[in-house]
Protein backbone atom coordinates (compact mmCIF):
# COMPACT_ATOMS: atom_id res chain seq x y z
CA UNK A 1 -50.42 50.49 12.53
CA UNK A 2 -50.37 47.65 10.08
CA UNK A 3 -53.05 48.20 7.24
CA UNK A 4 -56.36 45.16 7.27
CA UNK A 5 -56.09 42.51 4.60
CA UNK A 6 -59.12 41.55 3.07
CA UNK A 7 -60.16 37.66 4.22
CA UNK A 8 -60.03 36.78 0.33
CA UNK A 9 -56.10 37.92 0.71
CA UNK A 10 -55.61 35.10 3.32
CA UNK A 11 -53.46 32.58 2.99
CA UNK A 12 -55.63 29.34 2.57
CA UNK A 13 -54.79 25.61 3.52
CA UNK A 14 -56.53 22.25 2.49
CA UNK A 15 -57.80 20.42 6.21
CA UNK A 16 -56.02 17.00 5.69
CA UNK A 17 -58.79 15.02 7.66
CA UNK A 18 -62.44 16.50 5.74
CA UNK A 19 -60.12 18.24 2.92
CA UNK A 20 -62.46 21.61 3.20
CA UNK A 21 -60.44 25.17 2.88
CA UNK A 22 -59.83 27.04 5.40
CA UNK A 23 -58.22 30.80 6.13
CA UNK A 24 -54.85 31.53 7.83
CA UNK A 25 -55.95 33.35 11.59
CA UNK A 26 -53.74 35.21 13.22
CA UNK A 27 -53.39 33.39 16.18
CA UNK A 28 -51.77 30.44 14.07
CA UNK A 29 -48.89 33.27 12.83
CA UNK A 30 -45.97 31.49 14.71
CA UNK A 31 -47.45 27.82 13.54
CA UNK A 32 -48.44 28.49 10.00
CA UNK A 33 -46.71 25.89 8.85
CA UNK A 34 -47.61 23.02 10.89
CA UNK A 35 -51.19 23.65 10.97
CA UNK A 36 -53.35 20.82 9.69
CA UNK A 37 -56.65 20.98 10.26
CA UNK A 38 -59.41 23.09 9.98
CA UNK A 39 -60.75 22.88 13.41
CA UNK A 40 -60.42 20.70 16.77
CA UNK A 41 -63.43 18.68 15.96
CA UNK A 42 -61.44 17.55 12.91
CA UNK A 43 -58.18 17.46 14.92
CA UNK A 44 -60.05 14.74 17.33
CA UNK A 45 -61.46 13.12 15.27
CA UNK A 46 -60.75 8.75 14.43
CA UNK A 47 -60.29 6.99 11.79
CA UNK A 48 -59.81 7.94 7.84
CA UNK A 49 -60.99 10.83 5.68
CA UNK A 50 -64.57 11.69 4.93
């Protein structure tokens, strides 16, 4: 069984649409890369940054 990783051992991104941080979860492991945002609110979200 793989060993826990603490959350501070997470691989972080910026959101591109509010700019907050956010933590890698592991149902994003196959789409790491393309992720963008921190959340579907900011996914759906119009119009420029914050």
């Amino acid at each position: 069984m793989a060993r826990m990783r603490k959350k501070a051992d997470l691989p972080q991104k910026l959101c591109t649409r509010c700019g907050r941080a956010f933590n890698w979860r592991r149902k994003w492991t196959a789409i790491w890369d393309d992720v963008r945002y921190c959340s579907d609110a900011c996914r759906t979200r119009k119009g420029a940054s914050s």
